[in-house]
Every structure is written in structure tokens, then in C-alpha cells.
Protein backbone atom coordinates (compact mmCIF):
# COMPACT_ATOMS: atom_id res chain seq x y z
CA UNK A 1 -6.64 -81.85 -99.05
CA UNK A 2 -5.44 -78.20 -98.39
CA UNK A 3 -2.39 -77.80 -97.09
CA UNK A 4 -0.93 -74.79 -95.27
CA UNK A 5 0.82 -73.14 -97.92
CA UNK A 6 -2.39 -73.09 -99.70
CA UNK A 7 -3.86 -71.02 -97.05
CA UNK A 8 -0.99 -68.69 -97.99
CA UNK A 9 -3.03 -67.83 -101.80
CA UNK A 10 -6.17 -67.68 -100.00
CA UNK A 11 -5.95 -65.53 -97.24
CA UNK A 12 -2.92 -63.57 -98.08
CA UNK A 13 -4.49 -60.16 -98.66
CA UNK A 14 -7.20 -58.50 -97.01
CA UNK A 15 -10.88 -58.02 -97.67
CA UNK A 16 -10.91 -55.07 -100.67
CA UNK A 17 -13.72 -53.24 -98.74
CA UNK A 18 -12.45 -50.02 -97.05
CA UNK A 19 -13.12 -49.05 -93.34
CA UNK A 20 -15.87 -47.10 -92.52
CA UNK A 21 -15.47 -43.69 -92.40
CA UNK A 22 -18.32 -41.84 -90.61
CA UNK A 23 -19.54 -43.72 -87.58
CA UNK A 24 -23.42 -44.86 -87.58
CA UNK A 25 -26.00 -43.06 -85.64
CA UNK A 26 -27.22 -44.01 -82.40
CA UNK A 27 -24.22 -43.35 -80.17
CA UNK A 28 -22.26 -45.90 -78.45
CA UNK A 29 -25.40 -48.28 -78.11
CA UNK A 30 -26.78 -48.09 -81.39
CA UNK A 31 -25.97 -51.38 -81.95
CA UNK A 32 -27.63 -52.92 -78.62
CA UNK A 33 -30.54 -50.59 -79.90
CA UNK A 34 -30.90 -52.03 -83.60
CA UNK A 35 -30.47 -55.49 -83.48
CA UNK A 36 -32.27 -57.82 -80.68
CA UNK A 37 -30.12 -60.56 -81.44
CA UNK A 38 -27.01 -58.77 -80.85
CA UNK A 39 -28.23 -57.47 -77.76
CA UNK A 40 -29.34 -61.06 -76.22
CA UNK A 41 -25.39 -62.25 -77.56
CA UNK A 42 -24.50 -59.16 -75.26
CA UNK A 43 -26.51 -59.64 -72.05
CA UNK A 44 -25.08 -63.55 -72.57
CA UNK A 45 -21.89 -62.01 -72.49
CA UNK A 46 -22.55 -60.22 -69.51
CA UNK A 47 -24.08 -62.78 -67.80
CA UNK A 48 -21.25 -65.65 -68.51
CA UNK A 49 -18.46 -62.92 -67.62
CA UNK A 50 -19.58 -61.89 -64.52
CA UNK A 51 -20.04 -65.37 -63.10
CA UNK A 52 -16.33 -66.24 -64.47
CA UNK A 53 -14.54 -63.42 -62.42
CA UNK A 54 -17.03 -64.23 -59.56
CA UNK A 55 -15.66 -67.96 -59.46
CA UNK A 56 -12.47 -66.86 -59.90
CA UNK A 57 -12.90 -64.65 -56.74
CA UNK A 58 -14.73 -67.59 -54.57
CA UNK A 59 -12.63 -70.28 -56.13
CA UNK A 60 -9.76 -68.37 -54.70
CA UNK A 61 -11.39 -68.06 -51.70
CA UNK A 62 -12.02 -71.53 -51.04
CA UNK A 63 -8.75 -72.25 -51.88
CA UNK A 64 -7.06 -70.40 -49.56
CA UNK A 65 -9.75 -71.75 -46.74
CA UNK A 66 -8.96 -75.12 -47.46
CA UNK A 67 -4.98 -75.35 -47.67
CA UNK A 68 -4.15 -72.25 -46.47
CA UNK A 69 -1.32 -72.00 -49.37
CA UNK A 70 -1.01 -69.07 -51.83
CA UNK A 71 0.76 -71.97 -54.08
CA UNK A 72 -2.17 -74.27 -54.19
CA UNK A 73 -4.57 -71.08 -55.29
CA UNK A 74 -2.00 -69.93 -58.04
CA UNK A 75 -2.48 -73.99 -59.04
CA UNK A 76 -5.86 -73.24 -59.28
CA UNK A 77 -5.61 -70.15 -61.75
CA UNK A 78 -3.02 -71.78 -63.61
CA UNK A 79 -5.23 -74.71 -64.18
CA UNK A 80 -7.83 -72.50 -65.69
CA UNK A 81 -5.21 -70.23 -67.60
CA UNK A 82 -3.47 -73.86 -69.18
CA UNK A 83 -7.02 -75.27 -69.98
CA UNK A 84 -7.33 -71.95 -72.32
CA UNK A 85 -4.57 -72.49 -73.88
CA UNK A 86 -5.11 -75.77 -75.03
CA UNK A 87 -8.28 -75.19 -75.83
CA UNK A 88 -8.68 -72.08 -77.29
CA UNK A 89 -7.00 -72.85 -80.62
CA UNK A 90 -8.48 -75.60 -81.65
CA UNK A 91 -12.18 -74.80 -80.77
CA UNK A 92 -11.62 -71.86 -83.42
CA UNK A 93 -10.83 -74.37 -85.87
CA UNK A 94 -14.24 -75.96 -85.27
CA UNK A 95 -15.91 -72.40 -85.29
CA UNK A 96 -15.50 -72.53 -88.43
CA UNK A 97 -16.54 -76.06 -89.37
CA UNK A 98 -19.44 -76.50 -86.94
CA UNK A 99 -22.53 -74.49 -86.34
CA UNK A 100 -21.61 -71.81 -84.10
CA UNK A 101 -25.07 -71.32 -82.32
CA UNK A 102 -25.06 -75.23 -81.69
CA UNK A 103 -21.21 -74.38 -80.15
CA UNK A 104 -22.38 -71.28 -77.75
CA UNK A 105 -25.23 -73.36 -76.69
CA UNK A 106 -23.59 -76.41 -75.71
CA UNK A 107 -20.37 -74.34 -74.09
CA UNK A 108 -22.81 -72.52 -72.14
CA UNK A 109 -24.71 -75.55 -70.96
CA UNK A 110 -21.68 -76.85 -70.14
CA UNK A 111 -20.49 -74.30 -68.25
CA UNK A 112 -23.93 -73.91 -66.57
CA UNK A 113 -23.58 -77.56 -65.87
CA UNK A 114 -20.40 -77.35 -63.86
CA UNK A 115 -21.03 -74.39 -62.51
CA UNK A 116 -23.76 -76.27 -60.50
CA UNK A 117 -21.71 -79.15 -59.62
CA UNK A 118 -19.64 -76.90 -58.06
CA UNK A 119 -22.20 -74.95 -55.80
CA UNK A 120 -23.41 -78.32 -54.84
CA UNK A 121 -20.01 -79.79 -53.68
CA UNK A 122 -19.19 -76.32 -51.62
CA UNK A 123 -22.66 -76.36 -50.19
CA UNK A 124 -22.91 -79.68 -49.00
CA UNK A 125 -19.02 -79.21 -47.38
CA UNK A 126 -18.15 -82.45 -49.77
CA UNK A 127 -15.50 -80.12 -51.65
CA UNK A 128 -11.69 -81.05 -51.74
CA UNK A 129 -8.55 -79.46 -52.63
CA UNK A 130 -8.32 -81.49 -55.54
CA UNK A 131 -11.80 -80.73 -56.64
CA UNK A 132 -10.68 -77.17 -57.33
CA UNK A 133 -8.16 -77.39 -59.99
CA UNK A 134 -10.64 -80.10 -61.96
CA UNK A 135 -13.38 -77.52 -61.64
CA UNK A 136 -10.79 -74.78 -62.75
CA UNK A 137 -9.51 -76.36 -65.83
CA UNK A 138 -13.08 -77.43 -66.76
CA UNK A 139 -14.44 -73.86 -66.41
CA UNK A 140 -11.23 -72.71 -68.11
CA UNK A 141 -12.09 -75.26 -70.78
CA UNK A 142 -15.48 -74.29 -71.83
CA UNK A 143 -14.22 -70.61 -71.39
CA UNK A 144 -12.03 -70.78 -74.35
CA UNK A 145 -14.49 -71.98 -76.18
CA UNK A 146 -17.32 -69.66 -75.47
CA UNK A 147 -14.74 -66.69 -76.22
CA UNK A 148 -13.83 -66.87 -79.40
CA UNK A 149 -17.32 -68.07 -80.66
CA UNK A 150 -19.66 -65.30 -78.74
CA UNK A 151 -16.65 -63.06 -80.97
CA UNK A 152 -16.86 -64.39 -84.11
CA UNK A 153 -21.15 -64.53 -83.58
CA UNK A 154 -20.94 -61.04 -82.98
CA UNK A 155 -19.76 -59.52 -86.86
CA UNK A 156 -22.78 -61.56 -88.30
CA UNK A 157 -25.34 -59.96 -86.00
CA UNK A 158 -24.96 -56.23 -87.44
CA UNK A 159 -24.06 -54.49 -90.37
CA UNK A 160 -20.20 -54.29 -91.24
CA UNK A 161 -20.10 -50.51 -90.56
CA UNK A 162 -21.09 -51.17 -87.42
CA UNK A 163 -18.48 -54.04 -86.21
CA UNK A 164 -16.61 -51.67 -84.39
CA UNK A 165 -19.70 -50.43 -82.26
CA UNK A 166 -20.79 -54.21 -81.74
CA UNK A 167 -17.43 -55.40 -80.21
CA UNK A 168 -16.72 -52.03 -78.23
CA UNK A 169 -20.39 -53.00 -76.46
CA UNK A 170 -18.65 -56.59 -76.52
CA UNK A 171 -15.56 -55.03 -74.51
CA UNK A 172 -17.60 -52.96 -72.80
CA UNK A 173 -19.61 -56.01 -71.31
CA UNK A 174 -16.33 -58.06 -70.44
CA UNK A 175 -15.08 -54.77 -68.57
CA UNK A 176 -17.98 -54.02 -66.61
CA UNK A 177 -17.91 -58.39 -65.81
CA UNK A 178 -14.48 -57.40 -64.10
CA UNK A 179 -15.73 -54.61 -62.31
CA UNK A 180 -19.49 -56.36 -60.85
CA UNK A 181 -18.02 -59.92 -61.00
CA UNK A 182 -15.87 -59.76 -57.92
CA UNK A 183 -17.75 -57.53 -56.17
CA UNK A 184 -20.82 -59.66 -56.20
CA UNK A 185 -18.95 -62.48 -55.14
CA UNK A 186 -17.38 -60.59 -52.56
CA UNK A 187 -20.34 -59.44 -50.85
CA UNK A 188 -22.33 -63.11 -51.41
CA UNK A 189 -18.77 -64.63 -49.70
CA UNK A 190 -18.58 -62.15 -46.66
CA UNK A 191 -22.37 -61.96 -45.95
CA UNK A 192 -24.08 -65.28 -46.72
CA UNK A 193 -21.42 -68.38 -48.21
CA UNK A 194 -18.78 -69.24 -50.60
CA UNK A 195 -21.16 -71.94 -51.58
CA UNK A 196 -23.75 -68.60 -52.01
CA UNK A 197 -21.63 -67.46 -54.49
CA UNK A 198 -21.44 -70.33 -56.21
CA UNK A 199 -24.94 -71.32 -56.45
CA UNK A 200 -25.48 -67.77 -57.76
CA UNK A 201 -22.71 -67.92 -60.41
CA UNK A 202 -25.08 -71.08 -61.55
CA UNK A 203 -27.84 -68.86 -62.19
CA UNK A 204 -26.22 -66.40 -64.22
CA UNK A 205 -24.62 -68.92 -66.28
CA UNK A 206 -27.78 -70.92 -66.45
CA UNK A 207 -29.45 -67.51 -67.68
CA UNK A 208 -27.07 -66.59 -70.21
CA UNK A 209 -27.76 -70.49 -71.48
CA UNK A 210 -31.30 -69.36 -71.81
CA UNK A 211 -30.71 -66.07 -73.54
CA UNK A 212 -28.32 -68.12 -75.83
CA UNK A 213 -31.08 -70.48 -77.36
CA UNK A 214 -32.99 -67.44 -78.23
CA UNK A 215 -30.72 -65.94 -80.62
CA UNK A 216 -31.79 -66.02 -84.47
CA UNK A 217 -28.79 -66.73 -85.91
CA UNK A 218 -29.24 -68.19 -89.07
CA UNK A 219 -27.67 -71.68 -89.18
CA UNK A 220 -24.23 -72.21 -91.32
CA UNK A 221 -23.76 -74.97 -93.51
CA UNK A 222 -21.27 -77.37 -92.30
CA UNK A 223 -17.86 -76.82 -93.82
CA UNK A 224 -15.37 -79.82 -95.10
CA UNK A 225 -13.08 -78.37 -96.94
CA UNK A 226 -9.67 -77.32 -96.23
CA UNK A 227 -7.08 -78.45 -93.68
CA UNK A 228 -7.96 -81.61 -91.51
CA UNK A 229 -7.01 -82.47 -88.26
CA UNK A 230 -3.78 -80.67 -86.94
CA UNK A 231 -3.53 -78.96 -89.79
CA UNK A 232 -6.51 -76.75 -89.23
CA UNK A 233 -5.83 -76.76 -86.27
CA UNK A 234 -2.49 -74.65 -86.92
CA UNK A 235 -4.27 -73.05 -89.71
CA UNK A 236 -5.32 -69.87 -87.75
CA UNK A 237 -2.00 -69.49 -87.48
CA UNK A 238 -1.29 -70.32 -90.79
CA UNK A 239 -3.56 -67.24 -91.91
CA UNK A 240 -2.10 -64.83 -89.53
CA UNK A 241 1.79 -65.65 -90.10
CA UNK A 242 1.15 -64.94 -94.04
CA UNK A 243 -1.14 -61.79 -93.86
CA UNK A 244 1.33 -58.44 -92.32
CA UNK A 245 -1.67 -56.96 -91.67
CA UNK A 246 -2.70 -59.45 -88.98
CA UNK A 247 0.75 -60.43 -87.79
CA UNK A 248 1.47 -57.00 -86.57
CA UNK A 249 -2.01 -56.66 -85.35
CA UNK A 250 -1.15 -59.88 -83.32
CA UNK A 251 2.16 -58.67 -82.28
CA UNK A 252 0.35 -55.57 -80.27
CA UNK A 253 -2.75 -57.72 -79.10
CA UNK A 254 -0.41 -59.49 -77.30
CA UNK A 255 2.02 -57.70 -76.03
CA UNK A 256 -0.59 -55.94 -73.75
CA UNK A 257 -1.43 -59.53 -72.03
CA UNK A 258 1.73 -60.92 -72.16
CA UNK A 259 4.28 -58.21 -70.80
CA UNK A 260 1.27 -55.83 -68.77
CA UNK A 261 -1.61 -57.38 -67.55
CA UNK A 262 -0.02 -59.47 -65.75
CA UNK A 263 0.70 -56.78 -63.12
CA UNK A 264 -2.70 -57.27 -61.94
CA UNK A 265 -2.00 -60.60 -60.17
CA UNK A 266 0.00 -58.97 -58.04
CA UNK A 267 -2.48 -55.56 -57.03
CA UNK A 268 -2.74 -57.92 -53.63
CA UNK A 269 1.10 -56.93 -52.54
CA UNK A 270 0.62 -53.45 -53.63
CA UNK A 271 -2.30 -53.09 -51.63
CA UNK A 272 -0.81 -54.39 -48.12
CA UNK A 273 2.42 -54.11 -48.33
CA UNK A 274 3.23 -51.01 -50.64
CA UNK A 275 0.24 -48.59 -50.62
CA UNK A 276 -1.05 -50.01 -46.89
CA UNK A 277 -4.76 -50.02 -47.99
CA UNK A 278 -5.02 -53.90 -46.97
CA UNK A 279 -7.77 -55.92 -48.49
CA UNK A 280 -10.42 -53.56 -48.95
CA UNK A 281 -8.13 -50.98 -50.67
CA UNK A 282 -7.32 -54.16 -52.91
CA UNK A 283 -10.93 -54.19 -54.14
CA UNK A 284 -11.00 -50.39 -54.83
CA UNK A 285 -7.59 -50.73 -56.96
CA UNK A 286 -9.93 -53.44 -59.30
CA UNK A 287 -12.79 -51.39 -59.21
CA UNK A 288 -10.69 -48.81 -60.19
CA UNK A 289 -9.11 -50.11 -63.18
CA UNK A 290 -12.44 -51.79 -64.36
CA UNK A 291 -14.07 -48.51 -64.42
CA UNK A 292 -11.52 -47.13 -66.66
CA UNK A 293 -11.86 -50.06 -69.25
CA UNK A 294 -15.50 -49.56 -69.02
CA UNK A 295 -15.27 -45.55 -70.03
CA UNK A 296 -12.52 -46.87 -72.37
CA UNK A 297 -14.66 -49.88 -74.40
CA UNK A 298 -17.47 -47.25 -74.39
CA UNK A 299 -15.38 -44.71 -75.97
CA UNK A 300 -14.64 -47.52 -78.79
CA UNK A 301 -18.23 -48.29 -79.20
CA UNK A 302 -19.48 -44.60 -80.56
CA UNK A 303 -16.69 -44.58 -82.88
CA UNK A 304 -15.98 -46.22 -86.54
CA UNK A 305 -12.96 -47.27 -87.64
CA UNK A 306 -11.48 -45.12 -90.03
CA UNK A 307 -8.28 -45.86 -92.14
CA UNK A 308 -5.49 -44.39 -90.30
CA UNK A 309 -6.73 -46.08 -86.83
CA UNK A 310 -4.30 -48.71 -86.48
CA UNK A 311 -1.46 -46.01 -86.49
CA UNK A 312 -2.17 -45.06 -83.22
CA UNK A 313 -2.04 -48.80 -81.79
CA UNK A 314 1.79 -48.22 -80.78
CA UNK A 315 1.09 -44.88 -78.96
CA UNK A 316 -1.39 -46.48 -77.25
CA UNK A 317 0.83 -49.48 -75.78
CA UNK A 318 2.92 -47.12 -74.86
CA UNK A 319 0.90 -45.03 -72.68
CA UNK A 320 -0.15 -48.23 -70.99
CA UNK A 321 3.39 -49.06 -70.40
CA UNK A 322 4.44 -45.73 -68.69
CA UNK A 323 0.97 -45.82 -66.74
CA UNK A 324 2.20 -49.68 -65.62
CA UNK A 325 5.62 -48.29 -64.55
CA UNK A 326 4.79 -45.32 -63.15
CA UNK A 327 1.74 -47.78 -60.94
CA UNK A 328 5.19 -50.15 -60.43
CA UNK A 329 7.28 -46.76 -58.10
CA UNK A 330 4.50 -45.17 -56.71
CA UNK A 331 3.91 -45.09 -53.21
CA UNK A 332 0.83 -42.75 -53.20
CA UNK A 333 -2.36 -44.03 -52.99
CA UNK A 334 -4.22 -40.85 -55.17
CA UNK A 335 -1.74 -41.77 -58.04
CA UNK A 336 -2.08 -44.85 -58.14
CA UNK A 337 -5.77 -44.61 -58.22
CA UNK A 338 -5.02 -42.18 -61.40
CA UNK A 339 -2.45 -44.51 -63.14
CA UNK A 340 -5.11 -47.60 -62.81
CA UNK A 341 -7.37 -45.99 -63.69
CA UNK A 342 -5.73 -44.02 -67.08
CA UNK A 343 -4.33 -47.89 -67.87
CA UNK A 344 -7.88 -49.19 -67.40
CA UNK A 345 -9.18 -46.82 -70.25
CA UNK A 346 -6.21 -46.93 -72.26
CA UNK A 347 -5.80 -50.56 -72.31
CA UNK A 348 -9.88 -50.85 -73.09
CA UNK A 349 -9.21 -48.25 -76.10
CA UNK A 350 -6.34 -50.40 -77.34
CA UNK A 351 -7.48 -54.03 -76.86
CA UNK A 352 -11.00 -53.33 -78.15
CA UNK A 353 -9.75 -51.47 -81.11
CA UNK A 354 -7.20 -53.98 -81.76
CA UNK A 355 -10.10 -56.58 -81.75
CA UNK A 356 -12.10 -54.69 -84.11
CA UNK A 357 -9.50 -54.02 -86.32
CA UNK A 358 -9.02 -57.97 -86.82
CA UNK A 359 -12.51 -58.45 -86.92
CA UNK A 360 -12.90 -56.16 -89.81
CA UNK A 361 -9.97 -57.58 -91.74
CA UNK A 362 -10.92 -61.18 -92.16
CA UNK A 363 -13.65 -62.84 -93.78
CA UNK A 364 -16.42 -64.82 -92.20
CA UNK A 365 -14.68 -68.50 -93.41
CA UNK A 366 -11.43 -68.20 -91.54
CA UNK A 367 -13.12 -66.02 -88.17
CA UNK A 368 -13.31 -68.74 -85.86
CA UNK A 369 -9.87 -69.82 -86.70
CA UNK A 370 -7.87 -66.71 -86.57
CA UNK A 371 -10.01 -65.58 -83.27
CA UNK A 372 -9.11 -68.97 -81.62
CA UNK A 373 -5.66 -67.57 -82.51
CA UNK A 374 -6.03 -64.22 -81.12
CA UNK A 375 -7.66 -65.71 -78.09
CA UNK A 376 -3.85 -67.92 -76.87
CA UNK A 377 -2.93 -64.16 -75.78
CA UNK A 378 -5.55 -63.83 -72.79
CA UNK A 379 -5.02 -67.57 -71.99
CA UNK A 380 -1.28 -67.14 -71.60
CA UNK A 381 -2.19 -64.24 -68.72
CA UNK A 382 -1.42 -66.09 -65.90
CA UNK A 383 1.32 -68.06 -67.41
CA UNK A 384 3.04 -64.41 -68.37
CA UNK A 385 2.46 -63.79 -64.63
CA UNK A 386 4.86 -66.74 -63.31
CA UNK A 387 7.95 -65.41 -64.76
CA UNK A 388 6.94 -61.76 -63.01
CA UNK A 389 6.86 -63.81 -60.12
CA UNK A 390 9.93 -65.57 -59.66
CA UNK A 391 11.56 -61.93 -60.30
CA UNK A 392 9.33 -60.75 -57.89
CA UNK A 393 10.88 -63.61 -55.13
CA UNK A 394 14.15 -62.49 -56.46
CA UNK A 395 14.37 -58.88 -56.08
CA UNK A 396 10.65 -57.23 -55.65
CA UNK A 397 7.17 -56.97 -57.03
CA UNK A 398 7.71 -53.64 -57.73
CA UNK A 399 10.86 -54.25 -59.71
CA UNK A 400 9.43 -56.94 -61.65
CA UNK A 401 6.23 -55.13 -62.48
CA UNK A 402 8.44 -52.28 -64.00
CA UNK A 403 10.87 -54.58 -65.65
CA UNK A 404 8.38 -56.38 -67.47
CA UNK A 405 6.26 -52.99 -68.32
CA UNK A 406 9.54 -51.46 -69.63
CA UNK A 407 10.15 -54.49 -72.18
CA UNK A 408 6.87 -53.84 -73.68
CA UNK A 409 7.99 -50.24 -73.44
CA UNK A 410 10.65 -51.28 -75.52
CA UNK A 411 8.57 -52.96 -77.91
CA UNK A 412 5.96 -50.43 -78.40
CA UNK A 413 8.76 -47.89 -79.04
CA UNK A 414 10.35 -50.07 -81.93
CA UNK A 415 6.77 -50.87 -83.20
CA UNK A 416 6.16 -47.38 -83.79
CA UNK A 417 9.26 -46.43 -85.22
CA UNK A 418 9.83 -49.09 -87.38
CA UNK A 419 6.39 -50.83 -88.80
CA UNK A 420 5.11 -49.20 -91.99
CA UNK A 421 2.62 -51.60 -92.07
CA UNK A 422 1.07 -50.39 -89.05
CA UNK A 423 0.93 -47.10 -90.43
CA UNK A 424 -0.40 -47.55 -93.53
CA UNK A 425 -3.58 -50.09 -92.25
């Protein structure tokens, strides 16, 4: 058996083969324009996405409608955000040990599966409080799965000099998700059902199932070697924790989800209470921002990652910090527009150059593993958003918001000062 310090001798240095240096032709979609596989992975992308952040939106909804308790619909994201996290990590150990198509597919079914269940039980009024944070956790389950496998699917579906095109369009997708997601579901909710929205987020998840099967992706053997049991499950991070490539690479993926992002849980106080703009407004603020990370994951996909790229991960962070703080004291509608919107893009730029950077730095054997890893970071979102909270009921959002944007300030700062590794990736 392999143990973990034998992971150490075989993963310890990167792949050999330098970074692109000129990007392809073709523009930002010249990977959705090559490659029909790629480009039915990406409209399943789309398709799954946007029916998450519309259940989030109607589950929320619902919530509220039944118990009338912000607690009880923060139980419900929580139970999709814990379900990630124990999830996440060990389905990329099985990325790499099972046939990934045969994963996507049966996530996806799953997910079309519940997804159903769901629009039933809201249509026919049987739906309980208690059905919510089941349904939550189980979305939240199959989630975590489909994530990290639709990203390590992705590299094998184009040529290596095009990786960072392929998970720009990737990012691209997830943005735009966030931007059409919730305002689909909105519009369903207001003008037909709840249960409307629900029955549609079937359908798209049903679709993407569909578009899923039809993907050529030629079928890997089935891998026994190495770690068993817990210990591949901890071998993703294993892999990172002895490369200093990847551990500072993790160290600035994170921090983004972790210390920022979590600011958008709490848009809905800004919106009524500090800016005014009341729920509407609140939808304009996430339209906002998802445009940004839109123009931002598009900007990623026309460009090629050339050595030198990494350096400019810290800068980045730290733009999206000061946007974050400067969102977390304004009290003008027009610049906070403009801050969202600049942390939108910025953050897009970042995370989706972060991603590709990883992507490009492992090899195909260890993907699912270290992206199962790289995944934890999203999952912990609305866990990272509790402790903003109980500073938030302690002194105010807007302190909170700035305190924790200021930490990864902080952070950011020292990373660019002080990691040579950074610099010389």
C-alpha cells in the first residue's frame, strides 16, 4: 500500500512542461468553437448552475413562507454549505479511481432526481420545514460532487495550451449561472409559483443529465493503486501540503471565499437598511456583481497563461479587498454599484486564473483528488459567513464586512511581499 509520505516522491515537483506562451486563436470561445464535447460539458455546466442558484433563491423563499424565521433559512444554506464539505473531498478521491463520465452522469441524475421530488412536494402543498434542510444537504451533496468532476473533465476535453481558455468559459458559465439563476427564479416565484420554480429547476437539471450522456469522453481504466480508504481520502491534501507551488496557490484560492465572499450573504442589509434600495435594489446589487465576474471569466478565457501569471495573484486579492471595504463604508448607491461591480471582475480574473493555474500544474492521476481539495474553499462559504455574522449582531454588518475584508487585506499584503514562490511560478 502507498502511504502518504510516498505521495511526497511522487507528486513533489511539478509537470516539466512550461506554460503556454502565446494564447490560441479563436478568441475567448475558441475552445466552445473547437471541441463539441467541451462545449456540451459547458452548456451542462450552465444548465446544472443555473438551477442551483435558482433553488437556492426559491428554497429560501419557501423557507421564509413557511417559518417565517431568517434562522431556519440560514439552516437551510448551512445544510447545503456542510453537505459540501463533507463531500467534496472525498468524491475527488474517487475522481480519480472511478470513471468520471459514469460519476457526472449519475451526480446529475441524482440531482435531476431530487430536484423533482422537490417540485412535486412544493406543488402538491405536502412540503415541510423539515423537508428543506434534507433537500438542501442532498442537493449540496451531489453538488460537491458534480464540481470537482465537470473540473477535472474539462483539461481532457482540449489541448493543454488551451486549459486556460476551457476553464475561463468554465468560470464564465458558473458566473453568468449567478447572474440568470436568481433572476429566473425570481420572476417564476413572483409571477406563477415557488413550486414553478422548482419544477423548472427539474428541467434544466434533467437537460444537463441529457447533454451529459452525450459527451465522448473516452473511458479511464479503473485505478487501484495508491492510498486506500482515509488515506486517499487525505491524499489530495497530501499532494498539495508537499508541492509550494500548490500550497500557495491554495492559500490565495481560499482566502477569496473564506475572508470575502462571504460579504455577499449579507447584500440583503445593505440593500434595506444601508443603501435604502429595498428588495429590488437587492437583486440589482447581484446582478451587478455577476456581470462583473462574467466580463472578468471572459477576460480569462482569451488569454494563455504565461510564466510570470501567478505573480500578479496577490495584487489581485488585494484589489478585491479594498473594493470589499470600500462596498463595507459606502453609503452611495452609484459606488457601490462600481465597487460590486470592479470586485465582480476582479474576483472572476483571480479565482478563474487561480483555477487554471492548478489545473495546469498537476497531472491527470492526482486531478480529481487535489480539485476535491480545492473545492472545501467554496463549501466553507457559508460557514466563513457565520463568524461575519455574530460580529455583525455584535457591532454592525458594515463593521464586520470591513473587518473581515481587511484580514485578507492583511494577508494579500504579506503574500506579496513575502512569497518568492509566487513570484517565480
Amino acid at each position: 500500500m502507498t502511504s502518504l509520505s510516498d505521495l511526497k516522491d511522487r507528486v513533489g515537483s511539478p509537470p516539466s512542461t512550461p506554460l503556454p506562451s502565446t494564447p490560441g486563436k479563436g478568441g475567448a470561445f475558441n475552445a466552445l468553437k473547437k471541441y463539441r464535447d467541451f462545449r456540451l460539458l459547458l452548456l451542462s455546466t450552465l444548465f446544472v448552475g443555473t438551477a442551483q442558484f435558482m433553488q437556492q433563491v426559491a428554497m429560501g423563499w419557501i423557507a421564509l413562507e413557511l417559518t417565517d424565521s431568517p434562522l431556519f433559512v440560514g439552516i437551510v444554506a448551512f445544510s447545503a454549505g456542510l453537505a459540501f464539505i463533507l463531500v467534496a473531498v472525498p468524491a475527488g478521491s474517487y475522481i480519480d479511481q472511478l470513471d468520471r463520465r459514469l460519476m457526472l452522469r449519475v451526480a446529475q441524475g441524482a440531482s435531476a432526481l431530487i430536484a423533482l421530488v422537490l417540485a412535486i412536494d412544493v406543488l402538491t402543498g405536502y412540503v415541510q420545514p423539515w423537508h428543506l434542510p434534507i433537500g438542501a444537504f442532498l442537493t449540496g451533496s451531489m453538488s460537491a460532487i458534480l464540481f470537482p468532476t465537470q473540473q477535472a473533465i474539462a483539461p481532457s476535453l482540449v489541448d493543454r495550451s488551451e486549459i486556460s481558455n476551457a476553464v475561463g468559459l468554465m468560470s464564465a458559465v458558473q458566473s453568468l449561472s449567478r447572474v440568470v439563476g436568481p433572476t429566473i427564479a425570481g420572476t417564476v416565484i413572483g409571477f406563477v409559483s415557488t413550486g414553478g420554480s422548482f419544477l423548472i429547476q427539474a428541467f434544466m437539471v434533467s437537460t444537463a443529465f441529457v447533454m451529459a450522456t452525450l459527451i465522448r469522453l473516452p473511458a479511464r481504466p479503473t485505478v487501484n493503486t495508491g492510498p486506500k480508504g482515509i488515506a486517499r481520502v487525505l491524499s489530495g491534501f497530501s499532494i498539495v501540503w508537499h508541492r509550494e507551488d500548490l500550497r500557495s496557490l491554495f492559500a490565495l484560492g481560499f482566502i477569496t471565499p473564506i475572508l470575502i465572499l462571504p460579504f455577499v450573504q449579507f447584500l440583503n442589509i445593505f440593500a434595506r437598511d444601508i443603501l435604502d434600495i429595498g428588495a429590488s435594489g437587492l437583486g440589482y446589487l447581484m446582478a451587478i456583481s455577476g456581470v462583473g465576474s462574467v466580463a472578468g471569466a471572459l477576460f480569462v478565457a482569451q488569454r494563455s497563461m504565461r510564466q510570470g501569471t501567478a505573480r500578479l495573484q496577490p495584487y489581485l486579492l488585494i484589489i478585491i479587498a479594498v473594493s470589499v471595504i470600500g462596498i463595507s463604508i459606502s453609503t452611495s448607491v452609484v459606488l457601490t454599484f462600481a465597487l460590486l461591480f470592479i470586485e465582480g471582475l476582479v474576483a472572476a480574473v483571480m479565482l478563474s486564473t487561480n483555477m487554471a493555474l492548478v489545473q495546469m500544474r498537476i497531472s491527470d492521476d492526482i486531478r480529481g483528488r487535489v480539485l476535491g481539495a480545492y473545492s472545501l474553499g467554496f463549501g466553507l462559504l457559508p460557514v466563513a459567513a457565520l463568524p461575519v455574522g455574530v460580529v455583525a449582531s455584535l457591532v454592525n454588518t458594515q463593521f464586520a464586512v470591513g473587518l473581515s475584508a481587511t484580514i485578507a487585506l492583511v494577508l494579500a499584503i504579506m503574500i506579496a511581499i513575502r512569497s518568492t514562490v509566487i513570484k517565480n511560478l
